[in-house]
Protein backbone atom coordinates (compact mmCIF):
# COMPACT_ATOMS: atom_id res chain seq x y z
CA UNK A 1 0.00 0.00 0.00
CA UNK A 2 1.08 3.47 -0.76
CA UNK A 3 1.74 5.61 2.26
CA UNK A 4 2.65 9.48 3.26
CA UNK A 5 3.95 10.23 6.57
CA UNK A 6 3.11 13.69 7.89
CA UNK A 7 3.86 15.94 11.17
CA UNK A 8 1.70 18.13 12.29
CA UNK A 9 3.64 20.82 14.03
CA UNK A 10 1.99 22.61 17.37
CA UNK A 11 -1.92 21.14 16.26
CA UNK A 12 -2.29 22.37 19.86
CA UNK A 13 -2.11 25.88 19.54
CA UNK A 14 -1.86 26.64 15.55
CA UNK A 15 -5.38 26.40 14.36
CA UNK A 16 -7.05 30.09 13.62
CA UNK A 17 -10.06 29.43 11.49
CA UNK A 18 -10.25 25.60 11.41
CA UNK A 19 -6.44 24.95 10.39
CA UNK A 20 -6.42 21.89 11.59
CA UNK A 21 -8.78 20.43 9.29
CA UNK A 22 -6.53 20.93 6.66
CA UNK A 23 -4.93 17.75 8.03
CA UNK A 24 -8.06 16.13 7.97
CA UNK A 25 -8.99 16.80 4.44
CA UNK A 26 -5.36 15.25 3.29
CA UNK A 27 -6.32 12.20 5.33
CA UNK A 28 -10.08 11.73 4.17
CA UNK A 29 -8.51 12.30 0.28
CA UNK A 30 -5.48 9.64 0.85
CA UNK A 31 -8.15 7.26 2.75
CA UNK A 32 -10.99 7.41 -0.42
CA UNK A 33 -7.65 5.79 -2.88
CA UNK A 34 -6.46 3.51 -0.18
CA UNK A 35 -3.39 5.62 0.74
CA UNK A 36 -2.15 4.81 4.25
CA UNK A 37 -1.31 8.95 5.47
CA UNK A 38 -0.18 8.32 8.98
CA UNK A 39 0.12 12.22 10.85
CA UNK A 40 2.34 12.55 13.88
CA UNK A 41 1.76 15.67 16.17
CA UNK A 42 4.44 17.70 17.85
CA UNK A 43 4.11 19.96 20.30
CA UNK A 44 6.33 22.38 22.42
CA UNK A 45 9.40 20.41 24.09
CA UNK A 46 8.29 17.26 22.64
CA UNK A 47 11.50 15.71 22.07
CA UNK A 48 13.10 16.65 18.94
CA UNK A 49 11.65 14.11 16.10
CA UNK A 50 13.77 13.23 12.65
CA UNK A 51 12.05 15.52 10.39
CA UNK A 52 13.51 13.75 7.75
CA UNK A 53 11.26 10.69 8.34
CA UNK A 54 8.74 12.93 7.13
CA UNK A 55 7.12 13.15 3.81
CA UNK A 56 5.48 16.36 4.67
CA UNK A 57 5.46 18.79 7.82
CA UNK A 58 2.52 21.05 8.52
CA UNK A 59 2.51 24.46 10.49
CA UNK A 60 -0.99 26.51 10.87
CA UNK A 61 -1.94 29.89 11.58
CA UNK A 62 -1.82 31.52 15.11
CA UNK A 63 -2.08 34.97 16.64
CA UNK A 64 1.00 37.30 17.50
CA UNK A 65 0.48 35.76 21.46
CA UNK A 66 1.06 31.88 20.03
CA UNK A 67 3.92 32.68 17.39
CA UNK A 68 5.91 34.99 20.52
CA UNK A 69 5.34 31.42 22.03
CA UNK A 70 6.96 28.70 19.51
CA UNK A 71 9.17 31.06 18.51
CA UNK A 72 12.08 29.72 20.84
CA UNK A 73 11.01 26.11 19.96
CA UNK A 74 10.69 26.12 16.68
CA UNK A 75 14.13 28.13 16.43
CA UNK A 76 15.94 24.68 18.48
CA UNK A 77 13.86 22.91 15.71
CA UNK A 78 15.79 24.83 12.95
CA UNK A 79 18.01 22.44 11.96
CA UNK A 80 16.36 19.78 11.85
CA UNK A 81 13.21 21.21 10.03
CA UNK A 82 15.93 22.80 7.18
CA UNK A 83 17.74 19.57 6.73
CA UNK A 84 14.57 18.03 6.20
CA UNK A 85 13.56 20.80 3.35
CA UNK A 86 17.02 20.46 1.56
CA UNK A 87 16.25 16.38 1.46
CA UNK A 88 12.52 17.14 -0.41
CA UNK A 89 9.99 17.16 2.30
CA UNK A 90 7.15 18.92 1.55
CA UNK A 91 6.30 22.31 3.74
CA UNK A 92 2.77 23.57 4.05
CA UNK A 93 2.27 26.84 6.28
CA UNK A 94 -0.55 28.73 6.66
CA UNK A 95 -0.16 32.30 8.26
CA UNK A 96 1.57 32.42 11.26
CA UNK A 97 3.50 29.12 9.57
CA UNK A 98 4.33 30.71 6.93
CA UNK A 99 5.93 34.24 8.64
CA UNK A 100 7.96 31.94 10.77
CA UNK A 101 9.96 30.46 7.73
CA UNK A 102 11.06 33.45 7.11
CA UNK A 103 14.05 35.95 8.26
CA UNK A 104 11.79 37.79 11.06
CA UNK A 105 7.62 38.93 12.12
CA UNK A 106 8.08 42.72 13.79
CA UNK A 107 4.31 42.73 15.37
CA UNK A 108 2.60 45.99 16.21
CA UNK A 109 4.53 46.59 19.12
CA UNK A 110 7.58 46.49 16.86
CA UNK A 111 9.30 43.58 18.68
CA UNK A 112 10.62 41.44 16.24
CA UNK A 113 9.98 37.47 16.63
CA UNK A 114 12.93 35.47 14.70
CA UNK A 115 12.21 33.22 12.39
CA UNK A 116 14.19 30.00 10.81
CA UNK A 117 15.51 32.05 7.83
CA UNK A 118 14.88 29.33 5.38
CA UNK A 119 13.78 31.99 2.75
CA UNK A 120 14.37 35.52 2.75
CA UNK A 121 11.01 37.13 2.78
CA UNK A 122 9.91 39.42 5.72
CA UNK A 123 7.01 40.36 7.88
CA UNK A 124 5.69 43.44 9.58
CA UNK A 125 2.41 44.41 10.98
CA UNK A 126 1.25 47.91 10.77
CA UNK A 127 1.22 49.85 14.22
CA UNK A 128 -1.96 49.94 14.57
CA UNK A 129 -4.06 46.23 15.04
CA UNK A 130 -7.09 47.74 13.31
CA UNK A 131 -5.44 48.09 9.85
CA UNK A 132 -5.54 44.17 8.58
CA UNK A 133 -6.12 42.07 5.48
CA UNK A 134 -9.37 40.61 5.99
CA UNK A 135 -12.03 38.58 4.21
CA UNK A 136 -12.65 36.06 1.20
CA UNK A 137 -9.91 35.92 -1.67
CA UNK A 138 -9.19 34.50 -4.54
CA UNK A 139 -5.57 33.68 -6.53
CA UNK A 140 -4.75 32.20 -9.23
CA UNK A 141 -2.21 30.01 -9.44
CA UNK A 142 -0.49 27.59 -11.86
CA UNK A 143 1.55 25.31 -9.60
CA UNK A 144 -0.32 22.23 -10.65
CA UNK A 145 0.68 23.38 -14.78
CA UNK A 146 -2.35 24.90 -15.32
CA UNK A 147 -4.17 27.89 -14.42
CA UNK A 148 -6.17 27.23 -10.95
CA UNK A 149 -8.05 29.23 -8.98
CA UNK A 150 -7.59 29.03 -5.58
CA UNK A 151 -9.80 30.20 -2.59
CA UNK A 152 -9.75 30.78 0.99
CA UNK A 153 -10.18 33.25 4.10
CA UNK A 154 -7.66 36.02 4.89
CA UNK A 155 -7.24 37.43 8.04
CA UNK A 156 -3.97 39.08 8.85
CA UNK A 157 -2.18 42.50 9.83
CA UNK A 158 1.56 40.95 8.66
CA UNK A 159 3.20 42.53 5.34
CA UNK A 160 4.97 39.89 3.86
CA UNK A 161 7.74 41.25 2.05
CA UNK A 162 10.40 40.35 -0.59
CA UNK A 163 8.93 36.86 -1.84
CA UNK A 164 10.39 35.98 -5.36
CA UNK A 165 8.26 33.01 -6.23
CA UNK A 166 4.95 33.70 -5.21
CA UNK A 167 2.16 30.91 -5.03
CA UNK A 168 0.06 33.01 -7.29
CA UNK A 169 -2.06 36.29 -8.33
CA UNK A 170 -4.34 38.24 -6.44
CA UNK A 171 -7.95 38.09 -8.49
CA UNK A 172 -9.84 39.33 -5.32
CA UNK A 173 -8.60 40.59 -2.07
CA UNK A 174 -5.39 41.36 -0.72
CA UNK A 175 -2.62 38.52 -0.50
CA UNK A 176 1.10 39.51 1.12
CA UNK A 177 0.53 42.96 1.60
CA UNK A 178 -2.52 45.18 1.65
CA UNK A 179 -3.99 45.59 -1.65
CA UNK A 180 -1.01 43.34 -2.78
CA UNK A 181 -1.22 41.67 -6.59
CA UNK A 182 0.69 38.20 -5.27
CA UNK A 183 -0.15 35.50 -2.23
CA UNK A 184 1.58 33.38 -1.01
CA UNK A 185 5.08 31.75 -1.21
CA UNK A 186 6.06 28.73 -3.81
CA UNK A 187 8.56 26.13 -4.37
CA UNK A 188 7.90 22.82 -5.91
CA UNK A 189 7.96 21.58 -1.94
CA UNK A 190 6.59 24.53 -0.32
CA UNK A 191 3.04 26.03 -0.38
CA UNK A 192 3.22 29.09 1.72
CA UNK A 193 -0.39 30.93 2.26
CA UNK A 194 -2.53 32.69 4.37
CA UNK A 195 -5.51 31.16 3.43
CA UNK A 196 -7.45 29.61 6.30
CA UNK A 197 -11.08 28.38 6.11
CA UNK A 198 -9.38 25.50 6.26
CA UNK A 199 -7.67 26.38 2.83
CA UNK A 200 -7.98 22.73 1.70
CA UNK A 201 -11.37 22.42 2.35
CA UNK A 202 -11.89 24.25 -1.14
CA UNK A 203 -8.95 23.36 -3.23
CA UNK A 204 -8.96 20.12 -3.73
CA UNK A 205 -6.33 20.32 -6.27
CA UNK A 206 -3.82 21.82 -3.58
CA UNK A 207 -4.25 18.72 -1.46
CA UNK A 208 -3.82 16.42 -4.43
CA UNK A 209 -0.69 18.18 -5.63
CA UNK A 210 0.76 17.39 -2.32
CA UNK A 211 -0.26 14.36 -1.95
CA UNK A 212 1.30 13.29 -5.54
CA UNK A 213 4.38 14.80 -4.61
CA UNK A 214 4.94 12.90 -1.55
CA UNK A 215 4.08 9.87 -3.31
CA UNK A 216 6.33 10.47 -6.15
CA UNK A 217 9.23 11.55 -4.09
CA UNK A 218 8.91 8.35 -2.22
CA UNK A 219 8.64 6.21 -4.91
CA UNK A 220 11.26 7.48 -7.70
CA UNK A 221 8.50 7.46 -10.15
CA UNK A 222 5.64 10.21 -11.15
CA UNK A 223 2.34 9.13 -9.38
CA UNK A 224 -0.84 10.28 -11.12
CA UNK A 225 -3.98 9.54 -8.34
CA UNK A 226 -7.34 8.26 -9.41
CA UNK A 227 -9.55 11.15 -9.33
CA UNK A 228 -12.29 11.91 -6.49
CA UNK A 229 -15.87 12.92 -7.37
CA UNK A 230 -15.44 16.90 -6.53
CA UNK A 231 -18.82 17.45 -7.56
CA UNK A 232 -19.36 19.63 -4.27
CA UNK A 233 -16.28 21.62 -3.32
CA UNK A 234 -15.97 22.88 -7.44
CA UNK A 235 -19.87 24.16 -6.76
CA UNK A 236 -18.97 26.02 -3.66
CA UNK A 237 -16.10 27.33 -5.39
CA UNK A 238 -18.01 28.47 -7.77
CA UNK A 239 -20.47 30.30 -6.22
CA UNK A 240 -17.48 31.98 -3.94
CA UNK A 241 -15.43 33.09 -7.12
CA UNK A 242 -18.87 34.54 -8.86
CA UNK A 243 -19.49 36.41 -5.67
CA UNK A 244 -16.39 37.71 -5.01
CA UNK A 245 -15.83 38.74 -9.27
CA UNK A 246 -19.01 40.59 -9.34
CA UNK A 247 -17.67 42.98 -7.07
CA UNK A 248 -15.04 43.80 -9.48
C-alpha cells in the first residue's frame, strides 16, 4: 500500500479558522484511494523528532500571542526542520506558519519574533491592530501546470515582504501585503499561504498536488492519483469566485 507520513507541528495551539482540518482533508482524500497517510503531532518540548522521516510537515496559523510562544522552539527545531527541506519534504504553512519560515515577524509593538531564515522574505504588521487584510480571496495560481483558482479566508495584519516566487495572483482581495497583486510563497515543496477556512477544504487540487508529490518523491516514479468525485467543493467554489468577481 502506498503511504505518506506527515507531522503536524503545534496542532495544539496553531489552528485560527479551522487549520487543523486541513490535516483532515489530506487524510479523508489519501483514505478514499487507499493511501495509508499516517500524521504525527508535535508539540512544544516534545523531544526533537527526525524531520527527515517525514514526507510532509505542517505548520498553521496563530495569533502574535502563540507565534511569541513557539518562537524559541521552533528556532531549536531549525536544523532539523531545514535539513529536512534540503532532502525534499514537503512544507505547508498557513499564516503564522508561513511568517515563521522566514528571516523575522516585527508585530505591532515592533518587537521582532525570529524566524528560521529558510527563505528571505519578511514580515511586519502595521502599528496599529485595526489596519488588517481581511475577508474572502481569490488567486490564481499555476503550480499544478495549469491555471487554478484558488480560494480561501484572509485574516492578517503581517506585510509579507520580498517573496520571489509567489504561489500566485491576487484576483480578489489582498494577499502579502494590503492591496497586494501576489499571495503566497512557492517552491515545488513549499506552499506558503494565508488562506485559512481551512484552505484545503476548497482546493482540492492543492491537497492532491501534495499528496502526488509525496508519493512520487517516495517512490522514484511520477504518481498520477485516481480522481475523487469533486462534484461539491468545485460548486462552492463556484459560487465563492462569482461572488467575489461581481464585485469587481
Amino acid at each position: 500500500m502506498n503511504k505518506i507520513k506527515i507531522l503536524h507541528m503545534y496542532s495544539d495551539m496553531l489552528d485560527l479558522y479551522g487549520d487543523s482540518g486541513n490535516m483532515e482533508i489530506i487524510s479523508y482524500r489519501c483514505r478514499k484511494r487507499g493511501i495509508e497517510c499516517i500524521i504525527d503531532k508535535y508539540s512544544i518540548d516534545s523531544p526533537e523528532p527526525d524531520f527527515t522521516s517525514y514526507d510532509l510537515i505542517y505548520i498553521g496559523g496563530g495569533a502574535d500571542l502563540e507565534q511569541q510562544h513557539i518562537s524559541d522552539d521552533l528556532l531549536r527545531c531549525r536544523d532539523g526542520i531545514e535539513k529536512a527541506y534540503r532532502n525534499g519534504t514537503f512544507l505547508f504553512l498557513i499564516c503564522g506558519g508561513y511568517q515563521l519560515m522566514g528571516k523575522y515577524y516585527r508585530d505591532a509593538d515592533g518587537n521582532d519574533i525570529p524566524g528560521l531564515g529558510l527563505f528571505n522574505y519578511y514580515t511586519v504588521a502595521p502599528s496599529s491592530r485595526k489596519k488588517r487584510c481581511i475577508g474572502n480571496i481569490m488567486i490564481r495560481t499555476s503550480f499544478t501546470g495549469k491555471k487554478v483558482d484558488v480560494i480561501g479566508f484572509e485574516n492578517h495584519g503581517g506585510q509579507t515582504q520580498g517573496v520571489k516566487t509567489p504561489l500566485g495572483e491576487v484576483i480578489s482581495g489582498n494577499g502579502n501585503t494590503t492591496g497586494g497583486s501576489h499571495e503566497g510563497y512557492f517552491e515545488k515543496n513549499v506552499i506558503a499561504t494565508y488562506l485559512h477556512g481551512p484552505c484545503l477544504a476548497k482546493n482540492p487540487e492543492i491537497s492532491d498536488y501534495m499528496i502526488s508529490y509525496c508519493l512520487s518523491r517516495s517512490s522514484g516514479e511520477t504518481i498520477k492519483l485516481a480522481p475523487l468525485d469533486d462534484k461539491l467543493e468545485n460548486e462552492c467554489r463556484k459560487v465563492m469566485k462569482e461572488r467575489l468577481l461581481s464585485r469587481h
